[in-house]
C-alpha atoms as a PDB file:
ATOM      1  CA  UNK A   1     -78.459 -94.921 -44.162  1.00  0.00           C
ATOM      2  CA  UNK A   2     -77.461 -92.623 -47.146  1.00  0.00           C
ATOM      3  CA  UNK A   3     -76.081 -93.901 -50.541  1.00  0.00           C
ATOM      4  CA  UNK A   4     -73.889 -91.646 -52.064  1.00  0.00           C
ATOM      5  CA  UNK A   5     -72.985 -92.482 -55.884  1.00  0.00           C
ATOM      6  CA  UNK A   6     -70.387 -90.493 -57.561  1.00  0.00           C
ATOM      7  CA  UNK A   7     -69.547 -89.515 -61.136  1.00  0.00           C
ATOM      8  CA  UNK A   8     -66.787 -88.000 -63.054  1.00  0.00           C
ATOM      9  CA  UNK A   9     -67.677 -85.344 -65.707  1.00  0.00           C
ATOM     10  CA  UNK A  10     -65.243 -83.132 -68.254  1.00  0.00           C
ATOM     11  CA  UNK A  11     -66.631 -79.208 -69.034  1.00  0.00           C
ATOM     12  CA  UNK A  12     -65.270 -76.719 -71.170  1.00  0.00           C
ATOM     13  CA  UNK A  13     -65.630 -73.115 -71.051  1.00  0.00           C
ATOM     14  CA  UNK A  14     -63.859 -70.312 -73.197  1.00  0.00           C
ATOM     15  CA  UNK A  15     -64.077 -67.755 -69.934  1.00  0.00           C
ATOM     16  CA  UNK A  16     -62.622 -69.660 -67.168  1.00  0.00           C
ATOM     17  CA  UNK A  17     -62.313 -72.769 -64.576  1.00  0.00           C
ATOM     18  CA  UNK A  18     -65.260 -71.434 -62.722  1.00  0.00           C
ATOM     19  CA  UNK A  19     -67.848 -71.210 -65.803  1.00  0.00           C
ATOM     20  CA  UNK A  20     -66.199 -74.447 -66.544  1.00  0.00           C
ATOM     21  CA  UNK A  21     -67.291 -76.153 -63.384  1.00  0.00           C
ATOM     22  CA  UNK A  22     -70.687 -74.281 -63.594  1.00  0.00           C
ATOM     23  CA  UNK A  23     -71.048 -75.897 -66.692  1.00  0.00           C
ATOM     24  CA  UNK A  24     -70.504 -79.234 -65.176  1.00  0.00           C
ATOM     25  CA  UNK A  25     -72.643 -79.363 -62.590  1.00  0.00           C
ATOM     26  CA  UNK A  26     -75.596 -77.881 -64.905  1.00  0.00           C
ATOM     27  CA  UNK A  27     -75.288 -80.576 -67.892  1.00  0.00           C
ATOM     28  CA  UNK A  28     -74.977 -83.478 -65.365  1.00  0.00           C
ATOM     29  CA  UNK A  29     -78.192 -82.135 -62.950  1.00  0.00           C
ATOM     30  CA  UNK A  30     -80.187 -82.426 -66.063  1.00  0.00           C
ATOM     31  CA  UNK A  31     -80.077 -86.018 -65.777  1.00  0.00           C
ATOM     32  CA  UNK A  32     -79.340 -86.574 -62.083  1.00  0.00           C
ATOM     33  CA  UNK A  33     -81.224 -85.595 -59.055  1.00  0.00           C
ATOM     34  CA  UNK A  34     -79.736 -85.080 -55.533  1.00  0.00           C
ATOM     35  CA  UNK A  35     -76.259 -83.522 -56.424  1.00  0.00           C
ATOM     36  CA  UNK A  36     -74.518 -82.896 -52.749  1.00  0.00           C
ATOM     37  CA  UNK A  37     -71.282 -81.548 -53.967  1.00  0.00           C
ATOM     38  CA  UNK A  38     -68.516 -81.168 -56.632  1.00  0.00           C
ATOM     39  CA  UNK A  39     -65.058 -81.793 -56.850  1.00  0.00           C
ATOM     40  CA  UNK A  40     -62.545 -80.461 -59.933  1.00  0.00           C
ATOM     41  CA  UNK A  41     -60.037 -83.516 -59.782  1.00  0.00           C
ATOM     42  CA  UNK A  42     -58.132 -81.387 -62.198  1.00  0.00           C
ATOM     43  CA  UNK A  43     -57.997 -78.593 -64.459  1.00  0.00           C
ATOM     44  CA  UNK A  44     -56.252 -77.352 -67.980  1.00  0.00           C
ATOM     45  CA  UNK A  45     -56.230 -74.650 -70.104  1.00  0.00           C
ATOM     46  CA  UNK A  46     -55.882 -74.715 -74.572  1.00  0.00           C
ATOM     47  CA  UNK A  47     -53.233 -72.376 -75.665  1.00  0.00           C
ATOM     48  CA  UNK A  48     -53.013 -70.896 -79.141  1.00  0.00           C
ATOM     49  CA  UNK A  49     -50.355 -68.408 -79.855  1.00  0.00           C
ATOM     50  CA  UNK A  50     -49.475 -67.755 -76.721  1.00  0.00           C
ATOM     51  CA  UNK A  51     -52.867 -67.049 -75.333  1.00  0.00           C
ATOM     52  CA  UNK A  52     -55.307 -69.537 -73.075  1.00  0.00           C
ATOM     53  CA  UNK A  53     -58.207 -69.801 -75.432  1.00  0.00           C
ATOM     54  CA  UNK A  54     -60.496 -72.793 -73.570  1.00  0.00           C
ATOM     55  CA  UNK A  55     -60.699 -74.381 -70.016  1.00  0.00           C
ATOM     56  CA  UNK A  56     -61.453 -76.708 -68.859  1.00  0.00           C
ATOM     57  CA  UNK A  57     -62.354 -79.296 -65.995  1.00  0.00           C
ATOM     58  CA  UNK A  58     -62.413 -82.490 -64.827  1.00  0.00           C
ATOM     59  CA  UNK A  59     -64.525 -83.012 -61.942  1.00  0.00           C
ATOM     60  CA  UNK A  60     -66.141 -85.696 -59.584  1.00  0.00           C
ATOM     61  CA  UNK A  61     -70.054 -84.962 -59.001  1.00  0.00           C
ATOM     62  CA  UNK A  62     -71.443 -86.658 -56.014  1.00  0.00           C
ATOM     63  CA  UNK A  63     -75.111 -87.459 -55.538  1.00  0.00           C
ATOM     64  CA  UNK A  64     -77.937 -89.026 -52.835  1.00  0.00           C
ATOM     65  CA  UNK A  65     -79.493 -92.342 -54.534  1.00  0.00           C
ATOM     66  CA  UNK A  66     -83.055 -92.341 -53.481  1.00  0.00           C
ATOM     67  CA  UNK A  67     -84.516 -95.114 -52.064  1.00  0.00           C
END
């Protein structure tokens, strides 16, 4: 039987939600091993005179504990 733990991660990018989620999954498999999949739980944008200048997400990382 597989374990499956799962952790919840914010990333910020000032291109977009999908550098933004890149950049979650590469800061959190520097310190965990195993990663099966991601989830963006949700996602929001900065706004500074009336222009989106940040993203970012918040997203669920699940991963195989070895035994």
């Amino acid at each position: 039987m597989k374990l499956v733990k799962v952790i919840e991660v914010i990333a910020a990018s000032d291109k977009g939600f999908t550098e933004a989620t890149q950049n979650a999954l590469v800061e959190a498999s520097k310190t965990v091993k195993n990663i099966k999949s991601i989830y963006v739980k949700e996602m929001n944008a900065n706004v500074e005179n009336n222009k989106i200048v940040s993203y970012a997400v918040n997203a669920k990382i699940s991963f195989e504990i070895e035994k």
